[in-house]
PDB file of N, CA and C in Angstrom:
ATOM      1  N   UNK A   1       9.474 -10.503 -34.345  1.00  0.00           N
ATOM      2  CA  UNK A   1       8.120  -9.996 -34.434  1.00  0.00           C
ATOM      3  C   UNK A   1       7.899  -8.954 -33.344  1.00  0.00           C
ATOM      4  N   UNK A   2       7.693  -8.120 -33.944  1.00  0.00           N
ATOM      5  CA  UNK A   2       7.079  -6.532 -33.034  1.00  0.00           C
ATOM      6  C   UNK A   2       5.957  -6.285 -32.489  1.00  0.00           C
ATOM      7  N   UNK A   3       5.661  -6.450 -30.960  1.00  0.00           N
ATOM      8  CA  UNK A   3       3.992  -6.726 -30.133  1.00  0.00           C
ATOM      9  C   UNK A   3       3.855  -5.114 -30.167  1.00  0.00           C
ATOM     10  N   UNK A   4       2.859  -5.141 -31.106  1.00  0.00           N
ATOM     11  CA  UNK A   4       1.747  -3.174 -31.151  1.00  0.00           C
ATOM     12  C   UNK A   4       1.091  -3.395 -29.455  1.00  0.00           C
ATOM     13  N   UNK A   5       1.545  -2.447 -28.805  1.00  0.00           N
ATOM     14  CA  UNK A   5       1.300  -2.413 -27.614  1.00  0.00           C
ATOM     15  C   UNK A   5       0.315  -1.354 -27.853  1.00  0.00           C
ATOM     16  N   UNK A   6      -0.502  -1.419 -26.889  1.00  0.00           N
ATOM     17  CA  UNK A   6      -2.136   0.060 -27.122  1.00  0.00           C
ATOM     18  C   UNK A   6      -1.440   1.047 -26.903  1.00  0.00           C
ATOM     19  N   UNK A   7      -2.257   2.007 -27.263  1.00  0.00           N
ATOM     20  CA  UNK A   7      -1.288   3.806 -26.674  1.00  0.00           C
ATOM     21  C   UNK A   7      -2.435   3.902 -25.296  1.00  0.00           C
ATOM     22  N   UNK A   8      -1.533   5.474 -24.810  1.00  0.00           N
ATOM     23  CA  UNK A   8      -1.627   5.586 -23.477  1.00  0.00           C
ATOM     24  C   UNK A   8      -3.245   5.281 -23.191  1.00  0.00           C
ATOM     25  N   UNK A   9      -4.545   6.073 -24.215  1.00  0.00           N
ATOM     26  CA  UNK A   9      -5.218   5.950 -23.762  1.00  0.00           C
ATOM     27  C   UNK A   9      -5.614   4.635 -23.517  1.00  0.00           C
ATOM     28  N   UNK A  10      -5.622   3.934 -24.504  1.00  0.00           N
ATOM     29  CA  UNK A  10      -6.089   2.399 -24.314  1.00  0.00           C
ATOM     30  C   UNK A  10      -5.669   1.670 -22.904  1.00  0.00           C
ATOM     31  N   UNK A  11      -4.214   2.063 -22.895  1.00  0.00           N
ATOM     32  CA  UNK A  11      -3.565   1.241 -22.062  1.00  0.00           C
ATOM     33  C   UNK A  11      -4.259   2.002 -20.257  1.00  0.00           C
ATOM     34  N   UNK A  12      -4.243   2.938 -20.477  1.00  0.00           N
ATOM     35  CA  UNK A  12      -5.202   3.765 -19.312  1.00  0.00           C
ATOM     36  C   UNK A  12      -6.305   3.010 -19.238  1.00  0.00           C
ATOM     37  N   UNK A  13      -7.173   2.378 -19.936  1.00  0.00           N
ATOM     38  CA  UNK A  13      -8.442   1.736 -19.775  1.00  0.00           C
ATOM     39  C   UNK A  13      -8.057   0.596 -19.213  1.00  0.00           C
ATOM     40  N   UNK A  14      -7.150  -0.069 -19.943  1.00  0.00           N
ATOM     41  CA  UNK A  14      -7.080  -1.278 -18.954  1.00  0.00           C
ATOM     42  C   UNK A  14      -6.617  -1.798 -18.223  1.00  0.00           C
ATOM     43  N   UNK A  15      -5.795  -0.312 -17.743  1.00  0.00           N
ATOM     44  CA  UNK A  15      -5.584  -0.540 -16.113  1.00  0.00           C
ATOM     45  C   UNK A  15      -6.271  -0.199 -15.553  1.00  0.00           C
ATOM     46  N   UNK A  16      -7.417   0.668 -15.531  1.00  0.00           N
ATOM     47  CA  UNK A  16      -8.506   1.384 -14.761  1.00  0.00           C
ATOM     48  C   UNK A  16      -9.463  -0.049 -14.834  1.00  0.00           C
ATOM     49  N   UNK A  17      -9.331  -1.137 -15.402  1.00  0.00           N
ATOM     50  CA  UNK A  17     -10.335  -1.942 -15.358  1.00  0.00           C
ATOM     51  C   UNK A  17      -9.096  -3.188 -14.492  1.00  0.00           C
ATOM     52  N   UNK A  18      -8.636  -3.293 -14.765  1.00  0.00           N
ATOM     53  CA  UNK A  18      -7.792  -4.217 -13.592  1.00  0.00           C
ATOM     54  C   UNK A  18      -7.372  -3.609 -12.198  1.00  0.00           C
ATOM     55  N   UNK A  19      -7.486  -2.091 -11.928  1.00  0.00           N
ATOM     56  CA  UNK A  19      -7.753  -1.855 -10.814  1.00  0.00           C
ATOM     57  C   UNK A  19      -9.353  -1.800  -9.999  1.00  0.00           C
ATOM     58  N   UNK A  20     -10.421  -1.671 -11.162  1.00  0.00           N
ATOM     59  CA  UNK A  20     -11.695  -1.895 -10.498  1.00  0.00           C
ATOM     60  C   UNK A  20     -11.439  -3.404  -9.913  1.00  0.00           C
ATOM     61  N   UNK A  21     -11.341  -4.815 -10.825  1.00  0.00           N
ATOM     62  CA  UNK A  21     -11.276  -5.995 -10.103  1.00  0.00           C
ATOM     63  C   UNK A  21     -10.629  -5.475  -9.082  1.00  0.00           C
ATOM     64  N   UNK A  22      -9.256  -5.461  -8.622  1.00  0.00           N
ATOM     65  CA  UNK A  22      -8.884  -5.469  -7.634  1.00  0.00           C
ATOM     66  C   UNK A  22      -9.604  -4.955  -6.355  1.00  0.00           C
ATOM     67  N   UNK A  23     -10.008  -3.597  -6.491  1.00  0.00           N
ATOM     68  CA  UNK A  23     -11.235  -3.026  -5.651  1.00  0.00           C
ATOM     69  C   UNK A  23     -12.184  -3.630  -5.539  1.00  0.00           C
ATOM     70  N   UNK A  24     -12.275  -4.456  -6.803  1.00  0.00           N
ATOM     71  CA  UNK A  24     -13.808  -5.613  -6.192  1.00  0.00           C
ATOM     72  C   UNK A  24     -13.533  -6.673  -5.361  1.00  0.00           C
ATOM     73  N   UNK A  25     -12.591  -6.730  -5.505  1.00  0.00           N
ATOM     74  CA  UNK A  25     -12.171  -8.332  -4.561  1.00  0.00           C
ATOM     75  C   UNK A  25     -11.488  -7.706  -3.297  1.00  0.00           C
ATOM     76  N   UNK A  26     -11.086  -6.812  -3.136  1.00  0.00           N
ATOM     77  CA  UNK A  26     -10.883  -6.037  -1.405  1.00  0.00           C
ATOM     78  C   UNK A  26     -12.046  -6.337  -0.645  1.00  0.00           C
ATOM     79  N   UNK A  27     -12.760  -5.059  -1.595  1.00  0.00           N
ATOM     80  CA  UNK A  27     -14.351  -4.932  -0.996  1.00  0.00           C
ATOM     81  C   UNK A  27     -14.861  -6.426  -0.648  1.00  0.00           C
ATOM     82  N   UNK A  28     -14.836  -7.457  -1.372  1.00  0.00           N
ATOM     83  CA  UNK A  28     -15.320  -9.044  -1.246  1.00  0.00           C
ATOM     84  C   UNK A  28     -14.564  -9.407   0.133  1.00  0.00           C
ATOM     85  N   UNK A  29     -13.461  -9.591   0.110  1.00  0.00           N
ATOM     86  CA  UNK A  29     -12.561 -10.126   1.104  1.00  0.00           C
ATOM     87  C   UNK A  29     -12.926  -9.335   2.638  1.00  0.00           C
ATOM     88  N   UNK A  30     -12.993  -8.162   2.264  1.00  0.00           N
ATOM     89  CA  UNK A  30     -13.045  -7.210   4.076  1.00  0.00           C
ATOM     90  C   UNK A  30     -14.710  -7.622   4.024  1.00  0.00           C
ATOM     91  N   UNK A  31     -15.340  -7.539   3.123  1.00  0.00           N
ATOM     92  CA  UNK A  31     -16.977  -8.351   3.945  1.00  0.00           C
ATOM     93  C   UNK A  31     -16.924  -9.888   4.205  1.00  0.00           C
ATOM     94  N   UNK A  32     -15.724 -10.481   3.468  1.00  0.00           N
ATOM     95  CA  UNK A  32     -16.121 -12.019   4.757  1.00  0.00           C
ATOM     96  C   UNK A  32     -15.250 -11.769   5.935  1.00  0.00           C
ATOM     97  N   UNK A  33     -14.665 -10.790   5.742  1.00  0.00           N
ATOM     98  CA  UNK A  33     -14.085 -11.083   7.300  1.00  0.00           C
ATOM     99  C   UNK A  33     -14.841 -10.184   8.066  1.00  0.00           C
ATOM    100  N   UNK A  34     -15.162  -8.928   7.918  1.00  0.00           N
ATOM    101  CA  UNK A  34     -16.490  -8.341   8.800  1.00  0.00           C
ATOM    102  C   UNK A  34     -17.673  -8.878   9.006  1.00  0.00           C
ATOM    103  N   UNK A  35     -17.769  -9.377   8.505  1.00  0.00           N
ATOM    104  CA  UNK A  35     -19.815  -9.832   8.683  1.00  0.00           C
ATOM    105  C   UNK A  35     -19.785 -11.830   8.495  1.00  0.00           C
ATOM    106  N   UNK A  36     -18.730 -12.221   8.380  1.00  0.00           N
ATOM    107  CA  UNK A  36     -18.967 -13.667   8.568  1.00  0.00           C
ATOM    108  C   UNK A  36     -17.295 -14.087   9.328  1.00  0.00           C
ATOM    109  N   UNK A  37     -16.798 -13.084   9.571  1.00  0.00           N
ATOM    110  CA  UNK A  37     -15.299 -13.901  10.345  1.00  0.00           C
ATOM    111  C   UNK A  37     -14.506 -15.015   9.937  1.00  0.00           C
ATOM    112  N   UNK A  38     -14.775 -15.004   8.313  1.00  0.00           N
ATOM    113  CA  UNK A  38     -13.934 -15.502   7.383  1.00  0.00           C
ATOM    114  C   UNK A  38     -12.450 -15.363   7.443  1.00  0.00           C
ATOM    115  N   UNK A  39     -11.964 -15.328   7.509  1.00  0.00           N
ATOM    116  CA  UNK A  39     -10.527 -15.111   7.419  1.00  0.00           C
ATOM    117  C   UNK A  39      -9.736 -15.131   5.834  1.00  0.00           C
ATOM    118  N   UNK A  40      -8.642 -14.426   4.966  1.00  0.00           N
ATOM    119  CA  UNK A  40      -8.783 -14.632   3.836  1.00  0.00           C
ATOM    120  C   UNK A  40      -7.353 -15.695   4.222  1.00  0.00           C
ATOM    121  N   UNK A  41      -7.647 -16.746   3.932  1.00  0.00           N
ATOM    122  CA  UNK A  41      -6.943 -17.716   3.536  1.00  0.00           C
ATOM    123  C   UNK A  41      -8.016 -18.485   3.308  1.00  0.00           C
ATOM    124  N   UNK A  42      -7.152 -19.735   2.514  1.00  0.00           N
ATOM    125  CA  UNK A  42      -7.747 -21.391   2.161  1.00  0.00           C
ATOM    126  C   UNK A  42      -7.691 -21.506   1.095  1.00  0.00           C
ATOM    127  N   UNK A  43      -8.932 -22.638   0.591  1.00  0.00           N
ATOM    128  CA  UNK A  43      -8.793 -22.560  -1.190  1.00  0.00           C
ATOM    129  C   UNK A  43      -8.833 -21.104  -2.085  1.00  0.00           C
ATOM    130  N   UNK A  44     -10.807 -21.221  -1.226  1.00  0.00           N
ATOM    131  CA  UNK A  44     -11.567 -19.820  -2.128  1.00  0.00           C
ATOM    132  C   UNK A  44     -10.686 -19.006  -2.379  1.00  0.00           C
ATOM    133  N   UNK A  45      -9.849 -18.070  -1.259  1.00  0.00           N
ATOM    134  CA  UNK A  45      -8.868 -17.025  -1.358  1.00  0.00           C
ATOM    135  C   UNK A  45      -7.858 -17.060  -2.071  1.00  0.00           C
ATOM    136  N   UNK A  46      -7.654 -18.460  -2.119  1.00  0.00           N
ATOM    137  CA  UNK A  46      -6.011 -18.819  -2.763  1.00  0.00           C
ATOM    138  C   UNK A  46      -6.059 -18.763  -4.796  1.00  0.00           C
ATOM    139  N   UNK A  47      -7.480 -19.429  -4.774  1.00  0.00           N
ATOM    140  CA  UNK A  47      -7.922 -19.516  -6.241  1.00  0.00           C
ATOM    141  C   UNK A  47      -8.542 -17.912  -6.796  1.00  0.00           C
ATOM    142  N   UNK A  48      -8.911 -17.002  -6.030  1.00  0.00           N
ATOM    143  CA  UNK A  48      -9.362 -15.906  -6.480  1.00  0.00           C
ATOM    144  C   UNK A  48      -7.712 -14.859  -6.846  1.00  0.00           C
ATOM    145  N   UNK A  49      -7.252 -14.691  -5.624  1.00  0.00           N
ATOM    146  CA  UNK A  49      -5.539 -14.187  -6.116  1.00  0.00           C
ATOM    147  C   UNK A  49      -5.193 -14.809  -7.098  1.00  0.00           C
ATOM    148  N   UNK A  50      -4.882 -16.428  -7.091  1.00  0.00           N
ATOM    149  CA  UNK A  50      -4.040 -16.481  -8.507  1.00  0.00           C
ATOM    150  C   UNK A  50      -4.802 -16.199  -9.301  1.00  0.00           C
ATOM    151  N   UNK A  51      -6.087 -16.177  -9.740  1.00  0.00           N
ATOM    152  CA  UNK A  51      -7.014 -15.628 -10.788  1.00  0.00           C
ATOM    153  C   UNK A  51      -6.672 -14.264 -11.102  1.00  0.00           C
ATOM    154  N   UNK A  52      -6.329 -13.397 -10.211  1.00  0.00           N
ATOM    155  CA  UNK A  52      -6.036 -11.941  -9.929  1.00  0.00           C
ATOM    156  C   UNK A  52      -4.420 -11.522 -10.858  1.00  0.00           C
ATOM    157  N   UNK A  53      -3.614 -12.886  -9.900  1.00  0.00           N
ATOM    158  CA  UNK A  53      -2.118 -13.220 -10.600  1.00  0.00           C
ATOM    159  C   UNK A  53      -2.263 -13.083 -11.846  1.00  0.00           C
ATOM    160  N   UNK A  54      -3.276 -14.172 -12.292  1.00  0.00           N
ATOM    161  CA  UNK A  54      -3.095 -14.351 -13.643  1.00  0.00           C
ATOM    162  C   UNK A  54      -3.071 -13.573 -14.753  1.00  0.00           C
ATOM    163  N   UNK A  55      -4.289 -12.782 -14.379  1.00  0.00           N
ATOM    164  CA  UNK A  55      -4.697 -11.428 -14.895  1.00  0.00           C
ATOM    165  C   UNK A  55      -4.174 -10.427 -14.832  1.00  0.00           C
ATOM    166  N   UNK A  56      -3.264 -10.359 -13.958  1.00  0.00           N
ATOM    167  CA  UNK A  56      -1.977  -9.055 -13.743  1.00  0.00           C
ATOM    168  C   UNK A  56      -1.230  -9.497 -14.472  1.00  0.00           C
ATOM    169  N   UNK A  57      -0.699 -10.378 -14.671  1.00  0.00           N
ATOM    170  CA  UNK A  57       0.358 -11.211 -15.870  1.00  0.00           C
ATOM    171  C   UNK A  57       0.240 -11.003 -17.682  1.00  0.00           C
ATOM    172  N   UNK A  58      -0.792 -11.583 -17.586  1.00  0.00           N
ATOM    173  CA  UNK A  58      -1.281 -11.162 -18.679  1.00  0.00           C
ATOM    174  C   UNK A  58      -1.343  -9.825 -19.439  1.00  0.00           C
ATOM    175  N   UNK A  59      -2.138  -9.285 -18.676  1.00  0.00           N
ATOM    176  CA  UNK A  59      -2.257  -8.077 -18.578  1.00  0.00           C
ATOM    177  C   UNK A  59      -0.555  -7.270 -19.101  1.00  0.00           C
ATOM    178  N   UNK A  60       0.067  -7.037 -18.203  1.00  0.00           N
ATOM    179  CA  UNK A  60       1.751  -7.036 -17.844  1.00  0.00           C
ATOM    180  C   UNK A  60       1.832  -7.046 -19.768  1.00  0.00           C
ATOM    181  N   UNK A  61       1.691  -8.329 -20.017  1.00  0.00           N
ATOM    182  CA  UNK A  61       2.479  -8.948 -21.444  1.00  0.00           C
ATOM    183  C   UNK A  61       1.580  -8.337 -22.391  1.00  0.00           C
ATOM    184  N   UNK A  62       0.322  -7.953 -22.427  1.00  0.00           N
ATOM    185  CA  UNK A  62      -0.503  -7.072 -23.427  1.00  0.00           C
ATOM    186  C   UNK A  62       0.471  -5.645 -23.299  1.00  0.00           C
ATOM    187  N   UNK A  63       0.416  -5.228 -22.181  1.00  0.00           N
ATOM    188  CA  UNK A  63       0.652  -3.173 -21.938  1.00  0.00           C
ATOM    189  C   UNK A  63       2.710  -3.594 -22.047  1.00  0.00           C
ATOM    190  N   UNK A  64       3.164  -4.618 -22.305  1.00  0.00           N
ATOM    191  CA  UNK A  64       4.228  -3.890 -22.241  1.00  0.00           C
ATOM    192  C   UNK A  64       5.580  -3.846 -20.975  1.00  0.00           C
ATOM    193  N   UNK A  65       4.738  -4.219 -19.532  1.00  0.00           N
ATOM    194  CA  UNK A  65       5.131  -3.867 -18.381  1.00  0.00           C
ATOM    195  C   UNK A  65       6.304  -4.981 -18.230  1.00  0.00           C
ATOM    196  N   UNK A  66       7.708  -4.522 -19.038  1.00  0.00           N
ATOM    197  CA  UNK A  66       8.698  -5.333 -18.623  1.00  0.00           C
ATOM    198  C   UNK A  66       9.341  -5.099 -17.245  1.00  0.00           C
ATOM    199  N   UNK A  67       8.746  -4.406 -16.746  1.00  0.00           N
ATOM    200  CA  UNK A  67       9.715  -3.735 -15.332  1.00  0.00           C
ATOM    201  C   UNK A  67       8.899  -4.630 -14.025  1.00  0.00           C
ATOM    202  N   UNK A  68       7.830  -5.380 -14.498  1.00  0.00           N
ATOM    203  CA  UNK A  68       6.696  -6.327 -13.308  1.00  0.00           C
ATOM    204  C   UNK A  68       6.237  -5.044 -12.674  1.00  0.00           C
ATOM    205  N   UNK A  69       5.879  -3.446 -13.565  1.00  0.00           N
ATOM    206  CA  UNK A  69       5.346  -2.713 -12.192  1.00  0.00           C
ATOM    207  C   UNK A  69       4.053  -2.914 -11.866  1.00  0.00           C
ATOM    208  N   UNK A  70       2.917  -3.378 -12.701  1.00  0.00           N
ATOM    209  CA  UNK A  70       1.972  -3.729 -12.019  1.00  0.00           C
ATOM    210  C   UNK A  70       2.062  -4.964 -10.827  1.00  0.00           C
ATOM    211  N   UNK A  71       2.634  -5.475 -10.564  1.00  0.00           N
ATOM    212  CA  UNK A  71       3.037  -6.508  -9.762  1.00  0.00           C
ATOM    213  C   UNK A  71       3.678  -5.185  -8.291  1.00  0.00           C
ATOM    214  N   UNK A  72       4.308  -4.390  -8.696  1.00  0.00           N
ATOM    215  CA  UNK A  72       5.246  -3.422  -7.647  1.00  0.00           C
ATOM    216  C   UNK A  72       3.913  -2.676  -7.271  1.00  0.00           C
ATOM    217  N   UNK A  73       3.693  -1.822  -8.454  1.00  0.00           N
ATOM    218  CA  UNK A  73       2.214  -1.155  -8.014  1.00  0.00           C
ATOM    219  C   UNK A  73       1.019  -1.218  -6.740  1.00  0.00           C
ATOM    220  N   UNK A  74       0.614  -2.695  -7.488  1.00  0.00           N
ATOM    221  CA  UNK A  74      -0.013  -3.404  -6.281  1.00  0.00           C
ATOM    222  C   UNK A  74       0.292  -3.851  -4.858  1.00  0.00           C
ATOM    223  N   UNK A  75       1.216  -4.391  -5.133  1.00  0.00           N
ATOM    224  CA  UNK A  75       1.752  -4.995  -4.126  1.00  0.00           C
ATOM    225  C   UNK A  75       2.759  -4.217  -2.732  1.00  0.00           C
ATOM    226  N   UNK A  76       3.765  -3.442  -3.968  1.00  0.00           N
ATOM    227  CA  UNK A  76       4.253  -2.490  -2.749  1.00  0.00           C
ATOM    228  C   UNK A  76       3.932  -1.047  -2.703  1.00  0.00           C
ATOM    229  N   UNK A  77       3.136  -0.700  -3.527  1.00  0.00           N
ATOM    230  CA  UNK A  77       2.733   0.636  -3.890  1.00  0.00           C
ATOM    231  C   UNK A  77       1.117   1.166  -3.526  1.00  0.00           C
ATOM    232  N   UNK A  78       0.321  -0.166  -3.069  1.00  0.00           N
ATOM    233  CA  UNK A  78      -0.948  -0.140  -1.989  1.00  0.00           C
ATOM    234  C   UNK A  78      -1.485   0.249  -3.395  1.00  0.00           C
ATOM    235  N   UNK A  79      -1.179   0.055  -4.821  1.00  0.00           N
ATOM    236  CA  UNK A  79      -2.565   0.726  -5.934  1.00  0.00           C
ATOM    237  C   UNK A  79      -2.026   2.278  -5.735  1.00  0.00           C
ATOM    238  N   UNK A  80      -1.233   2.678  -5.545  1.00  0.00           N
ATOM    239  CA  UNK A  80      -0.887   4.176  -5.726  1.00  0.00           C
ATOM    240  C   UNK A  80      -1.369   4.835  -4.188  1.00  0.00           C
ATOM    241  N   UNK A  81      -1.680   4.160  -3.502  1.00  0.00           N
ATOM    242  CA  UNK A  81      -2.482   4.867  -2.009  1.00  0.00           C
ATOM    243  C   UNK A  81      -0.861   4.806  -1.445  1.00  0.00           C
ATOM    244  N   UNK A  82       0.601   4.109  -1.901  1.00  0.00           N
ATOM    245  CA  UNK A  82       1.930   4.674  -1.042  1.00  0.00           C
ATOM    246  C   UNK A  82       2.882   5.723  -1.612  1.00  0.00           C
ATOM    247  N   UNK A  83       1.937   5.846  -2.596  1.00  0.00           N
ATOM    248  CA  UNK A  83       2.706   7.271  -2.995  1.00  0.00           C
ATOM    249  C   UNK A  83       4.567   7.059  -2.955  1.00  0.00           C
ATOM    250  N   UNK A  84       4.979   5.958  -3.195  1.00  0.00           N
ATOM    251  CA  UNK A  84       6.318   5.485  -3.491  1.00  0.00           C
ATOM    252  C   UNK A  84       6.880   6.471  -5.248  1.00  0.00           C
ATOM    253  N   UNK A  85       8.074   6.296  -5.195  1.00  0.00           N
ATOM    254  CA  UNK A  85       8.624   6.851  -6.250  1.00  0.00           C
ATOM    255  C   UNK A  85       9.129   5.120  -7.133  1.00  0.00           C
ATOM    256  N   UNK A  86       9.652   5.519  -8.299  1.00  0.00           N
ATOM    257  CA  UNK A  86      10.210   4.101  -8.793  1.00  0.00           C
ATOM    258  C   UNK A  86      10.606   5.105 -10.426  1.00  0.00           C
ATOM    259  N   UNK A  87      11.675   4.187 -10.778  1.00  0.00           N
ATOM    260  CA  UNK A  87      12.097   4.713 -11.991  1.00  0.00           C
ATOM    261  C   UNK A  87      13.230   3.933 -12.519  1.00  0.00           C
ATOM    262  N   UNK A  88      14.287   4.779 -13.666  1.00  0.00           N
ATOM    263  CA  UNK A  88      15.538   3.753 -13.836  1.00  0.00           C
ATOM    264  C   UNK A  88      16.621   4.720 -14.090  1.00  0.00           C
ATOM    265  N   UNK A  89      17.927   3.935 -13.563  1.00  0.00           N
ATOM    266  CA  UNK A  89      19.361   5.027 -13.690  1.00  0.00           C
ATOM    267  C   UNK A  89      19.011   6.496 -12.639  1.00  0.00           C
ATOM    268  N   UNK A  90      18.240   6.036 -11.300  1.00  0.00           N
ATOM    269  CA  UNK A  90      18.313   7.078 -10.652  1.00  0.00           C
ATOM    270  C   UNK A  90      17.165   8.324 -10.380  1.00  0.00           C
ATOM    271  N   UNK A  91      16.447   8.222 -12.018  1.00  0.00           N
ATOM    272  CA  UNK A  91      15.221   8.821 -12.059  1.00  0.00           C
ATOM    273  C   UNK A  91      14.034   8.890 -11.348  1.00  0.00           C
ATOM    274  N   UNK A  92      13.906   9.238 -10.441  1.00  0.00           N
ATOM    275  CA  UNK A  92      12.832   8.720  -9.935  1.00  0.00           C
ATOM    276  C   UNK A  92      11.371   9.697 -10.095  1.00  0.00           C
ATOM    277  N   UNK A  93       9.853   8.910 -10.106  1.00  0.00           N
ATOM    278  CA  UNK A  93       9.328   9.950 -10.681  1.00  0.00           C
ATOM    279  C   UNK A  93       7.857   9.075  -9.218  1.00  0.00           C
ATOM    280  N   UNK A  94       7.161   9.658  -8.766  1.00  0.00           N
ATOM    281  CA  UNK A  94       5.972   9.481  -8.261  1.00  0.00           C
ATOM    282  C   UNK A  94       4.717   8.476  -8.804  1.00  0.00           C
ATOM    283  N   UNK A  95       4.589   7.608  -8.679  1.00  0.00           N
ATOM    284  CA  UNK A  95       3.405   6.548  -9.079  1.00  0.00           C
ATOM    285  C   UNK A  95       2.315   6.589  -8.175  1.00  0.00           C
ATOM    286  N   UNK A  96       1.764   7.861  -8.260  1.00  0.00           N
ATOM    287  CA  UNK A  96       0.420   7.774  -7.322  1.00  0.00           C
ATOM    288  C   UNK A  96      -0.676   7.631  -7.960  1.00  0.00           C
ATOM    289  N   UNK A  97      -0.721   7.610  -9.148  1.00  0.00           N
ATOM    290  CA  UNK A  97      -2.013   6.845 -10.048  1.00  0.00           C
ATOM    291  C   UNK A  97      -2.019   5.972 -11.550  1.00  0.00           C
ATOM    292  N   UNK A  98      -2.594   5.830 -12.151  1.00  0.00           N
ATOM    293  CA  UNK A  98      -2.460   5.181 -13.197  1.00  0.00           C
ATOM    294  C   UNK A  98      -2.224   5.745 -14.702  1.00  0.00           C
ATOM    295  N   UNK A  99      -1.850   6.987 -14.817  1.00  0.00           N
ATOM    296  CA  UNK A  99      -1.442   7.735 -15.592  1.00  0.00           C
ATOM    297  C   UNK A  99      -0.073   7.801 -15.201  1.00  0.00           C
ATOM    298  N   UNK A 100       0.252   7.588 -13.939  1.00  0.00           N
ATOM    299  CA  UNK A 100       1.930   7.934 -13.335  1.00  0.00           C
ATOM    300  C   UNK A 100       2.757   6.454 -14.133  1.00  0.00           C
ATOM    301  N   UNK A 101       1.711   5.138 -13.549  1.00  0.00           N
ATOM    302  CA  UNK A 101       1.718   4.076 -13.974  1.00  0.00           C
ATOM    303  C   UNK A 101       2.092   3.450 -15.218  1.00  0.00           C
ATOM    304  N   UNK A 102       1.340   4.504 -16.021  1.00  0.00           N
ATOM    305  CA  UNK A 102       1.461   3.982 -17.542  1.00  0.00           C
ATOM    306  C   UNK A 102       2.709   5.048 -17.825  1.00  0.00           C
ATOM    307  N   UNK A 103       3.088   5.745 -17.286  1.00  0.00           N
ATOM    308  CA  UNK A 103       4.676   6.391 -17.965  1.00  0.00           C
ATOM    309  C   UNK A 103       5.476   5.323 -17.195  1.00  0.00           C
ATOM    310  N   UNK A 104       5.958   5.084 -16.395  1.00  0.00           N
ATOM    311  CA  UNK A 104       6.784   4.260 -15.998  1.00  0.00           C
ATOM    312  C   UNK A 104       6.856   2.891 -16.781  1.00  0.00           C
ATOM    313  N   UNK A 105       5.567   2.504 -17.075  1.00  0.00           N
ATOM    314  CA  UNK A 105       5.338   0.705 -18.206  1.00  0.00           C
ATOM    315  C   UNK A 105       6.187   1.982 -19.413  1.00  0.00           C
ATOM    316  N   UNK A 106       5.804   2.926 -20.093  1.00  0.00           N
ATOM    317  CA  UNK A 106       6.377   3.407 -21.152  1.00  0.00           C
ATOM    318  C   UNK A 106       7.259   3.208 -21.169  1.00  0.00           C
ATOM    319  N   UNK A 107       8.264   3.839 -20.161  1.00  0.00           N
ATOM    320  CA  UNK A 107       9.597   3.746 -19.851  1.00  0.00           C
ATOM    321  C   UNK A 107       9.989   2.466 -19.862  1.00  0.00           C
ATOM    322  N   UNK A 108      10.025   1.684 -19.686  1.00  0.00           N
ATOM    323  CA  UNK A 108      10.323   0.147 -19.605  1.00  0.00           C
ATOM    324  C   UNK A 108      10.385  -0.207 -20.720  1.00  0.00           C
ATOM    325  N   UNK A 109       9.774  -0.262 -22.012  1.00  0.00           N
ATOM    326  CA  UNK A 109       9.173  -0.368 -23.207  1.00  0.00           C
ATOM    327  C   UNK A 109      10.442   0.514 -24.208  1.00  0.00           C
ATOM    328  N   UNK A 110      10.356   2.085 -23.496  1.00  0.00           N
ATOM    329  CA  UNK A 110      11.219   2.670 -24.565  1.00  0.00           C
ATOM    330  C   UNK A 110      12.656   2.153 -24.236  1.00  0.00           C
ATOM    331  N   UNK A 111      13.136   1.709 -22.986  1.00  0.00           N
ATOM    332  CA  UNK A 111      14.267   1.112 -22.913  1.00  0.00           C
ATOM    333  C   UNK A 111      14.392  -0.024 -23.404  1.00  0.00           C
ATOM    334  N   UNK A 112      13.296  -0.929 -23.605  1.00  0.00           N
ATOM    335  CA  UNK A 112      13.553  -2.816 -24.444  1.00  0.00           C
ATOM    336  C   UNK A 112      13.623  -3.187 -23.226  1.00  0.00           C
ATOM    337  N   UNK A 113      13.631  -3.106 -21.544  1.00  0.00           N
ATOM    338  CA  UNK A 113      14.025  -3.865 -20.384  1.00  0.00           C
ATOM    339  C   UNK A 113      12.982  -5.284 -20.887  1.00  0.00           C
ATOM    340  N   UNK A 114      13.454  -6.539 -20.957  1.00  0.00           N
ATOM    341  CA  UNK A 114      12.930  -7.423 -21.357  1.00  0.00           C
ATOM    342  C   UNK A 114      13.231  -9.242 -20.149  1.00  0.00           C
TER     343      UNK A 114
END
């Protein structure tokens, strides 16, 4: 069975909407630690990430992303603010936003990396 993955534009939307969460929950996290000296650990923190996890996962298995780059993206790529390269067989191409983003998930996709 063959998963119809969205085209670019679609798939552009819903990464632009899984990077707003993410920006919402920064913004959340740097105000408990500025204005109440929260610290982000414990439950709250622990249950909002994997919520975050979950939703990057998911997400991942809707768009396609056999390569885990939203997982790389985020995580080692600061959301496109590290301006890192990433690619395959050497290629390397710039992921500084979410249009860079969604060619690289393409790429993953047109290869079958599974």
């Amino acid at each position: 069975m063959n998963h119809a993955y969205p085209d670019r534009e679609a798939t552009i939307a819903l990464l632009t909407d899984w990077q707003k969460h993410h920006a919402a929950m920064d913004r959340l996290f740097k105000g408990f630690a500025m204005y109440i000296g929260l610290e982000v650990e414990g439950p709250m923190f622990e249950t909002v990430y994997g919520l975050f996890d979950a939703y990057t996962g998911t997400l991942a298995v809707e768009v396609g992303d056999f390569g885990e780059w939203l997982d790389w993206y985020r995580l080692e790529n600061d959301m496109g603010a590290g301006k890192k390269q990433a690619g395959y067989d050497g290629q390397l191409i710039a992921i500084e936003s979410l249009g860079d983003l969604c060619r690289l998930i393409e790429i993953s996709r047109e290869r079958g990396v599974e």
